[in-house]
PDB file of N, CA and C in Angstrom:
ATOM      1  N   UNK A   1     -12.607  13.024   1.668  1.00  0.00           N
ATOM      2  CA  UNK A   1     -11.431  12.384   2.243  1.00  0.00           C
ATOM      3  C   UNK A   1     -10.224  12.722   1.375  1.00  0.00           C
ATOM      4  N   UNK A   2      -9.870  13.657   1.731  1.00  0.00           N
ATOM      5  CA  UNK A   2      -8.497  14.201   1.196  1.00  0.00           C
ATOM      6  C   UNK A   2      -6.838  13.708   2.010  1.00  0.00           C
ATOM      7  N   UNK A   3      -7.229  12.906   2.747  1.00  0.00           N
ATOM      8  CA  UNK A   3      -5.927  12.326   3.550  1.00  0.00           C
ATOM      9  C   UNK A   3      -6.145  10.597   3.472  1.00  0.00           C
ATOM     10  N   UNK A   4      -5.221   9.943   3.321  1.00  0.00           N
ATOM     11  CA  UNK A   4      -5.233   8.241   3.324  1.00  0.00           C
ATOM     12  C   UNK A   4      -5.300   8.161   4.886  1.00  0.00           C
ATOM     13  N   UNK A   5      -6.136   7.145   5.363  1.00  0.00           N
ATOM     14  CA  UNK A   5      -5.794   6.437   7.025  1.00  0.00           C
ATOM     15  C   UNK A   5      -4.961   5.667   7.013  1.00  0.00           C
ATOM     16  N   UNK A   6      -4.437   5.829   8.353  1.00  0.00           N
ATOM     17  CA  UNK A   6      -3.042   5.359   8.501  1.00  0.00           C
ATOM     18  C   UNK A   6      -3.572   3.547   8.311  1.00  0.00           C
ATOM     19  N   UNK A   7      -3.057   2.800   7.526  1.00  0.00           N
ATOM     20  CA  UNK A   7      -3.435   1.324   8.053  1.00  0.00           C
ATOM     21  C   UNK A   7      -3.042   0.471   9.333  1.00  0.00           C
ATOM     22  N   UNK A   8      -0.689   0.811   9.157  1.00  0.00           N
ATOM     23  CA  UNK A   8       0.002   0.693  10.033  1.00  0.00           C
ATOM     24  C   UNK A   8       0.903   1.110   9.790  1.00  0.00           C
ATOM     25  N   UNK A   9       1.294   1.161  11.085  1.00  0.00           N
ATOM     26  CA  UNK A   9       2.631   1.619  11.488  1.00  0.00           C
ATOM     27  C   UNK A   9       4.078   1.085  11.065  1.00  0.00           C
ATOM     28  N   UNK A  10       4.359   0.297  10.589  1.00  0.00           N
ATOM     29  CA  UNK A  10       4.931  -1.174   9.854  1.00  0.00           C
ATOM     30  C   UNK A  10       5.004  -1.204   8.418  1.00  0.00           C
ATOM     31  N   UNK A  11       6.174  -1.704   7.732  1.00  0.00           N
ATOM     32  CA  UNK A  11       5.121  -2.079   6.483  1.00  0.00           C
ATOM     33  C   UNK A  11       5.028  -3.829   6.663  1.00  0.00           C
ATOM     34  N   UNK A  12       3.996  -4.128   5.408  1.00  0.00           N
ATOM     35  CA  UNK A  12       3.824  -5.173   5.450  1.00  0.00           C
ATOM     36  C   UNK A  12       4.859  -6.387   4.946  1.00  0.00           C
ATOM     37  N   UNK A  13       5.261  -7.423   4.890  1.00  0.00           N
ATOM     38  CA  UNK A  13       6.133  -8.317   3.957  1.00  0.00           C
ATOM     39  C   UNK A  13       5.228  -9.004   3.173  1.00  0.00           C
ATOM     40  N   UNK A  14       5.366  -8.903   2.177  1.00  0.00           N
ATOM     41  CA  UNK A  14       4.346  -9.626   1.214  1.00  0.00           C
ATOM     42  C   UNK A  14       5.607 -10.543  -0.311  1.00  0.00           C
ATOM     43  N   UNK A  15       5.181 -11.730  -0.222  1.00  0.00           N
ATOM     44  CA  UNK A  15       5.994 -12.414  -0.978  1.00  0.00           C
ATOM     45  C   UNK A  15       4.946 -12.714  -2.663  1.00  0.00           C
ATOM     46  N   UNK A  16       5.904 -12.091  -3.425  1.00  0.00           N
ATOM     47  CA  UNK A  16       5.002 -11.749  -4.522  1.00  0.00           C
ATOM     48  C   UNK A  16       5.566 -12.848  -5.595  1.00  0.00           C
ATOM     49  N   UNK A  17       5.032 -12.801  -6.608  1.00  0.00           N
ATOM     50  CA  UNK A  17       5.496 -13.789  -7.993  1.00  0.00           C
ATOM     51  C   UNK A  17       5.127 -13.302  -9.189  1.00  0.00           C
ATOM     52  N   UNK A  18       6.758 -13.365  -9.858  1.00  0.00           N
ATOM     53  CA  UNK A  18       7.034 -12.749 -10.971  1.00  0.00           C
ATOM     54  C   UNK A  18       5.561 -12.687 -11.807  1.00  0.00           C
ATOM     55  N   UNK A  19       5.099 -11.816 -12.501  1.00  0.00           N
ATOM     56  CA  UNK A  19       4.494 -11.296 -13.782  1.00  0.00           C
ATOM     57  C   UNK A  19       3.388 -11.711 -13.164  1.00  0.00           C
ATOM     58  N   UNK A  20       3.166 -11.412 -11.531  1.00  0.00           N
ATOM     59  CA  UNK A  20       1.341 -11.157 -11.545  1.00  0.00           C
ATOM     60  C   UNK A  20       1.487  -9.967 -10.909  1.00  0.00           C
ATOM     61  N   UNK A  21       0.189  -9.345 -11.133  1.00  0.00           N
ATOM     62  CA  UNK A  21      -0.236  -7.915 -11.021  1.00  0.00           C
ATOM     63  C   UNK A  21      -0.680  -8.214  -9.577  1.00  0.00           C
ATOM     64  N   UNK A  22      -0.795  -6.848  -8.986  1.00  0.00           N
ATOM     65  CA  UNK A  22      -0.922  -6.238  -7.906  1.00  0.00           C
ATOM     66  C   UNK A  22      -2.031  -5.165  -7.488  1.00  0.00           C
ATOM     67  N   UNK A  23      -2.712  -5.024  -7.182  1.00  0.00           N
ATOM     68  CA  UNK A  23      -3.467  -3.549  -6.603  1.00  0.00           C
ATOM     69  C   UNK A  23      -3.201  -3.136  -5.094  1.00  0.00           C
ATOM     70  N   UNK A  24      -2.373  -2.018  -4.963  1.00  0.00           N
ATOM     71  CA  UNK A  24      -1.959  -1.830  -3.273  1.00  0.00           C
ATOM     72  C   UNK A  24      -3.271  -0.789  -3.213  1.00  0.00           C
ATOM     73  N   UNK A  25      -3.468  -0.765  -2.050  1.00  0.00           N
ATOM     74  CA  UNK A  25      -4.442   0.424  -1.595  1.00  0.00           C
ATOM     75  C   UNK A  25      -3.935   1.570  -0.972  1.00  0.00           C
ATOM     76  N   UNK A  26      -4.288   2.701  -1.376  1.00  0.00           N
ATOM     77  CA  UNK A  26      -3.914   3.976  -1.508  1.00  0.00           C
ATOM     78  C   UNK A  26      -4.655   4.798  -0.390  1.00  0.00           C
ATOM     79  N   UNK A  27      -5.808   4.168  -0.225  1.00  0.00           N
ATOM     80  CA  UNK A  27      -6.930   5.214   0.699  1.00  0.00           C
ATOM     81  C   UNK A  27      -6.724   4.639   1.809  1.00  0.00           C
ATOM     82  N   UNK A  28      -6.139   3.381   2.192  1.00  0.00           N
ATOM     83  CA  UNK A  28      -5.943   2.989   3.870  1.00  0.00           C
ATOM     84  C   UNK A  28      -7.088   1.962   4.202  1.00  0.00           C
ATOM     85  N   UNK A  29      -8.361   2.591   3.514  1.00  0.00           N
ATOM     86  CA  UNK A  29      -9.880   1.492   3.812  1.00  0.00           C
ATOM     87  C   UNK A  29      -9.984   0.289   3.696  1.00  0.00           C
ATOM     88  N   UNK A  30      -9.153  -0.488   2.971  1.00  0.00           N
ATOM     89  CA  UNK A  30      -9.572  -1.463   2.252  1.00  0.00           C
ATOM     90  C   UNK A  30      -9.745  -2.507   3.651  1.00  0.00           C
ATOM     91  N   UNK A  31     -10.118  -3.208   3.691  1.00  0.00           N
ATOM     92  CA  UNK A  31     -10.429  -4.692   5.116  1.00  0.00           C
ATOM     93  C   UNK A  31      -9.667  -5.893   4.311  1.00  0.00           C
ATOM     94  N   UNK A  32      -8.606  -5.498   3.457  1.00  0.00           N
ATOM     95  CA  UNK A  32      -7.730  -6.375   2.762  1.00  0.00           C
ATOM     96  C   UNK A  32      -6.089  -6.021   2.620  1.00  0.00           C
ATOM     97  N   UNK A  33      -5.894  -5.161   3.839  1.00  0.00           N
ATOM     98  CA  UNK A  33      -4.882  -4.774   3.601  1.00  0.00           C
ATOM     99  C   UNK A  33      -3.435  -5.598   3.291  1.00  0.00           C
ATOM    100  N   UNK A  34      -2.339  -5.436   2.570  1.00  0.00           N
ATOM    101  CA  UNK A  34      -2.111  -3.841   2.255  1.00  0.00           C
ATOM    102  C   UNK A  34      -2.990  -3.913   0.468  1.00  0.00           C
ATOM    103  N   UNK A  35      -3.823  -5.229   0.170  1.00  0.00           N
ATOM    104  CA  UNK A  35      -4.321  -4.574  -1.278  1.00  0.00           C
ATOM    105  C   UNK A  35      -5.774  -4.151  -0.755  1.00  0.00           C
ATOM    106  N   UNK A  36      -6.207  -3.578  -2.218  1.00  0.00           N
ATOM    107  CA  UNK A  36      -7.467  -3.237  -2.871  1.00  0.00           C
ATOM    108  C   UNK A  36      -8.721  -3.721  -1.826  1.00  0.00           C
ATOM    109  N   UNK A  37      -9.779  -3.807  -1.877  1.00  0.00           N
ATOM    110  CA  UNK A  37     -10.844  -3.882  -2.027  1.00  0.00           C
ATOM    111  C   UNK A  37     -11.913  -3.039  -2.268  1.00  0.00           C
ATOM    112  N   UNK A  38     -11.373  -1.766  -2.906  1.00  0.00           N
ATOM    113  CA  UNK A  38     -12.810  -1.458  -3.643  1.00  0.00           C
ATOM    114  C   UNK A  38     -13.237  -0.121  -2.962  1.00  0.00           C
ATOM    115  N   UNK A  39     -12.992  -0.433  -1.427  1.00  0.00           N
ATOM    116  CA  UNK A  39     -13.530   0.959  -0.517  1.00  0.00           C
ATOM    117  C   UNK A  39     -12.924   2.470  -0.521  1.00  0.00           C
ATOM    118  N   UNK A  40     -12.041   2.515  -1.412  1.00  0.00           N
ATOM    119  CA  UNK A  40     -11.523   3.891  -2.380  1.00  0.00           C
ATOM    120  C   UNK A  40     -12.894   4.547  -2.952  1.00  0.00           C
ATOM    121  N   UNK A  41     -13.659   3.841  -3.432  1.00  0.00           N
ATOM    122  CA  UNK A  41     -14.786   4.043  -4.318  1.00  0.00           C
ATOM    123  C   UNK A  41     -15.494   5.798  -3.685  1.00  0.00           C
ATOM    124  N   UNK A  42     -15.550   6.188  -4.286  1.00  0.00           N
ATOM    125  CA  UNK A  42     -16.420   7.639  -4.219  1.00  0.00           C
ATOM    126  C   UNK A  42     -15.161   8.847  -3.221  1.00  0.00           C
ATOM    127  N   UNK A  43     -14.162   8.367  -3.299  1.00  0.00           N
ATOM    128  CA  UNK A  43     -13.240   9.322  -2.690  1.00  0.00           C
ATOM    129  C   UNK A  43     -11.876   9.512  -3.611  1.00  0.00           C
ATOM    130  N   UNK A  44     -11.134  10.150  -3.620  1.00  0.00           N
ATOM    131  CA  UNK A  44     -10.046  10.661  -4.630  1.00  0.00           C
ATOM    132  C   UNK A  44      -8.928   9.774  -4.662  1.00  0.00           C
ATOM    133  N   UNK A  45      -9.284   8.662  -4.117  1.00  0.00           N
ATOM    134  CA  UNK A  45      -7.909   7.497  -4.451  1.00  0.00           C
ATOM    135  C   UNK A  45      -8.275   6.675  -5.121  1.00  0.00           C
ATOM    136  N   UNK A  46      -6.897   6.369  -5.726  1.00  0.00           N
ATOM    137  CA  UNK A  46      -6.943   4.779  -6.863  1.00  0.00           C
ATOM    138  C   UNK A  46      -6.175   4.237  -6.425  1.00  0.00           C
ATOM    139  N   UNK A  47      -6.092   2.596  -6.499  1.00  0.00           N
ATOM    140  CA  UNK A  47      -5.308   1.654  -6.054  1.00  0.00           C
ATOM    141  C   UNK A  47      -4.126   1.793  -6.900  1.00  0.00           C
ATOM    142  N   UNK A  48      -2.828   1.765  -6.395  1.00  0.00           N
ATOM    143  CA  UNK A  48      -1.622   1.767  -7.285  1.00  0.00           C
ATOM    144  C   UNK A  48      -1.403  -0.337  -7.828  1.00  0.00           C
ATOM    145  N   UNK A  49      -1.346   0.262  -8.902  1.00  0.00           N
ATOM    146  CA  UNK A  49      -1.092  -1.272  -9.972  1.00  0.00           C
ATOM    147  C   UNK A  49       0.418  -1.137  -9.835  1.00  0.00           C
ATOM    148  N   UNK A  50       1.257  -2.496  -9.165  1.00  0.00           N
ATOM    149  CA  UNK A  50       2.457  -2.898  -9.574  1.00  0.00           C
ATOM    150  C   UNK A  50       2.162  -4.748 -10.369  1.00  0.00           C
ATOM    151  N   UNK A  51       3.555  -5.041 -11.132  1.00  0.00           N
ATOM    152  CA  UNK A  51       3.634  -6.263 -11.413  1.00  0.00           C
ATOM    153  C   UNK A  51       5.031  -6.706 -10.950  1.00  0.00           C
ATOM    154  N   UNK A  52       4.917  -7.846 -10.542  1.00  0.00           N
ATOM    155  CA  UNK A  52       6.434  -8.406  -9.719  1.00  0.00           C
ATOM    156  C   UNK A  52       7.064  -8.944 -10.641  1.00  0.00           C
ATOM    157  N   UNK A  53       8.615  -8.194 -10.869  1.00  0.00           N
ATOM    158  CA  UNK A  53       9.746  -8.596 -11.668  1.00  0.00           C
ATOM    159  C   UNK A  53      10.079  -9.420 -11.615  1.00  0.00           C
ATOM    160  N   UNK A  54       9.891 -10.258 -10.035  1.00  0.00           N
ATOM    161  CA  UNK A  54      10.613 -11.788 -10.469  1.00  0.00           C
ATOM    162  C   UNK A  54      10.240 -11.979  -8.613  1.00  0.00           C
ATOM    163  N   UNK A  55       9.995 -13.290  -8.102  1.00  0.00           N
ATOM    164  CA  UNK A  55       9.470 -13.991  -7.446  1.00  0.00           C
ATOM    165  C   UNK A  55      10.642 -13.508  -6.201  1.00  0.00           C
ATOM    166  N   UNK A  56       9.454 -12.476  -5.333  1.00  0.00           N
ATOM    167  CA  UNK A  56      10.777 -11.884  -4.130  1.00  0.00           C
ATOM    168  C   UNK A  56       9.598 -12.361  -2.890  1.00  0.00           C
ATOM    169  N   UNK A  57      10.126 -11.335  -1.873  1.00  0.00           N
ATOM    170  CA  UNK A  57       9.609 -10.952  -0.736  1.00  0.00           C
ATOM    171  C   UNK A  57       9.869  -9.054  -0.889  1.00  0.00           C
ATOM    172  N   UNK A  58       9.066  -8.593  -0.467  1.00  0.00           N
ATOM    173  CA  UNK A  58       8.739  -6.870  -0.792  1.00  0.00           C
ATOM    174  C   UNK A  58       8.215  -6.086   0.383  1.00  0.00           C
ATOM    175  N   UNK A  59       8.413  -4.995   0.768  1.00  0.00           N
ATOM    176  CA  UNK A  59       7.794  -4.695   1.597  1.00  0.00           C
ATOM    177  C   UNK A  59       6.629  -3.417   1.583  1.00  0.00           C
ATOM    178  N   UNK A  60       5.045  -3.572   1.716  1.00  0.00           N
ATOM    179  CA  UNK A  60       4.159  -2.881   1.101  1.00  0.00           C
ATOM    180  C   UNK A  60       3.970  -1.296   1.941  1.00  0.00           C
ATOM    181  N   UNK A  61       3.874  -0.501   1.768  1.00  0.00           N
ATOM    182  CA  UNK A  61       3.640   0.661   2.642  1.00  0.00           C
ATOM    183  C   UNK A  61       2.469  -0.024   3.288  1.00  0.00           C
ATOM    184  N   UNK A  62       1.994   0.640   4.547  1.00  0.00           N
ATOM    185  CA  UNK A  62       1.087   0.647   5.348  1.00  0.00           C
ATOM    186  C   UNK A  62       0.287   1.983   6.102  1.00  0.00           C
ATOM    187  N   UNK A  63       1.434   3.028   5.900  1.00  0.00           N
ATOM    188  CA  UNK A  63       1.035   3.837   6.512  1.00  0.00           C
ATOM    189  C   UNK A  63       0.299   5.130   5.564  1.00  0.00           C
ATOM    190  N   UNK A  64       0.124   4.641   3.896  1.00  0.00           N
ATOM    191  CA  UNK A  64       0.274   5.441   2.918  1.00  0.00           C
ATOM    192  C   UNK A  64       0.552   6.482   2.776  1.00  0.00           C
ATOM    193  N   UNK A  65       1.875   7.020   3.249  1.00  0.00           N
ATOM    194  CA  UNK A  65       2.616   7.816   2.966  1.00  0.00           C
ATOM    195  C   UNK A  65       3.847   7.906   2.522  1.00  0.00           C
ATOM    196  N   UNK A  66       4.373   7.016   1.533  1.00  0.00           N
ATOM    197  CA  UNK A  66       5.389   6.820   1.288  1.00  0.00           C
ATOM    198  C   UNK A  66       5.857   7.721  -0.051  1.00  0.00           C
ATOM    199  N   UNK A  67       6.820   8.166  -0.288  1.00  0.00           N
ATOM    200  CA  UNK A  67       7.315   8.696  -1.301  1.00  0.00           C
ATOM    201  C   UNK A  67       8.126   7.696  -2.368  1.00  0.00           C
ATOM    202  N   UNK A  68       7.585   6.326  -2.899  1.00  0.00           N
ATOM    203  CA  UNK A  68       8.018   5.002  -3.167  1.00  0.00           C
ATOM    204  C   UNK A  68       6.562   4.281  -3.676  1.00  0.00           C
ATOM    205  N   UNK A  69       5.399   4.438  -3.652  1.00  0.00           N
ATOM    206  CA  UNK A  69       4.053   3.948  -3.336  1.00  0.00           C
ATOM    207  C   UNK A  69       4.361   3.241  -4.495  1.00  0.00           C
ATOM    208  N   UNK A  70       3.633   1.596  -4.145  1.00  0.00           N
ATOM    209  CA  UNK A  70       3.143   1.236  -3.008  1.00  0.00           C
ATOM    210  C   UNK A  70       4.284   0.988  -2.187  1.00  0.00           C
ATOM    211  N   UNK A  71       5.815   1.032  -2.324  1.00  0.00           N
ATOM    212  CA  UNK A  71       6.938   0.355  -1.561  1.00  0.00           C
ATOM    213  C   UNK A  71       6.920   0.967  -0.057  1.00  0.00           C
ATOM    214  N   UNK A  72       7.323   1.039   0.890  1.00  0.00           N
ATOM    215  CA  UNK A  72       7.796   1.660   2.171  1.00  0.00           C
ATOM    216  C   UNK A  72       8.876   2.036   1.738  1.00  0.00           C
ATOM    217  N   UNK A  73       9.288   3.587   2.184  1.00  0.00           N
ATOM    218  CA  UNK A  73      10.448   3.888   2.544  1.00  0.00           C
ATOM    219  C   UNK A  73      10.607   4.443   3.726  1.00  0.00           C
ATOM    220  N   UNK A  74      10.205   4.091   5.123  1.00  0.00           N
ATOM    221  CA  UNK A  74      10.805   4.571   6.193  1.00  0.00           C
ATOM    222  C   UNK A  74       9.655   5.834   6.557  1.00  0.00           C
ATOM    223  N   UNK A  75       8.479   6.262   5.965  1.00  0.00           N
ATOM    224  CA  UNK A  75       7.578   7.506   6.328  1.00  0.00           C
ATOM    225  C   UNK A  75       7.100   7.046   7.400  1.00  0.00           C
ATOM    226  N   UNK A  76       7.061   5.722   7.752  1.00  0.00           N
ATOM    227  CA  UNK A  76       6.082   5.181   9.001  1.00  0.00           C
ATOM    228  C   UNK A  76       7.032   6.112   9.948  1.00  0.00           C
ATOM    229  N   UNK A  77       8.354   6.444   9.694  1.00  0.00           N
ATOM    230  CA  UNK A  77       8.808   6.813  11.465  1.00  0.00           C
ATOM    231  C   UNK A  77       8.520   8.426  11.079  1.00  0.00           C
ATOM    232  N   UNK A  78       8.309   9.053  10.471  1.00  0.00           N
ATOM    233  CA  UNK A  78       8.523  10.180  10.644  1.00  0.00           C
ATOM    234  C   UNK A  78       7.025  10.798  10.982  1.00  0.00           C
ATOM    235  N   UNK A  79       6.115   9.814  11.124  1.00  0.00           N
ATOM    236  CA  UNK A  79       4.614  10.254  11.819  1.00  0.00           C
ATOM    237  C   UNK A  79       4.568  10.652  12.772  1.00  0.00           C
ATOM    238  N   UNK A  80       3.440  11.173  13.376  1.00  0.00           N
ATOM    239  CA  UNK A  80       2.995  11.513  14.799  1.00  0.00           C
ATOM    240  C   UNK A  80       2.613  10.065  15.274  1.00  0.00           C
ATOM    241  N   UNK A  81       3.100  10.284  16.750  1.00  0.00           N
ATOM    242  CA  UNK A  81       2.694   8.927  17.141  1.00  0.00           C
ATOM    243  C   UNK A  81       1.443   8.923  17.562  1.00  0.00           C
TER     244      UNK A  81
END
């Protein structure tokens, strides 16, 4: 698996709090999206580690293709539909 699955089309809003850690998922698999669970395991992705600067609302990629990871920047539109 050399390509991430798309999760969504969207990103997610996720309201985070200052100085806790994060694991976004990178491979698309996880059944916890947009974090971790583990199902990266035996394929060439790692979960990207962020920690939240201070108590926001954020918006997570979904489609893992962002040039920002884990953030969205707008790659969801430039997909095939």
């Amino acid at each position: 698996m050399d390509e991430a699955v798309i999760a969504g089309r969207t990103p997610s809003k996720i309201a985070v709090k200052e100085g806790k850690s994060y694991l976004w998922c990178a491979c698309g698999q996880s059944k916890k999206q947009p974090f971790c669970d583990g199902s990266h395991k035996g394929t060439s992705f790692s979960p990207v580690k962020f920690v939240a600067e201070k108590d926001k609302d954020v918006f997570l990629c979904m489609c893992k293709h962002s040039n920002k990871k884990p953030f969205c920047d707008g790659s969801h539109n430039k997909l095939d539909k």
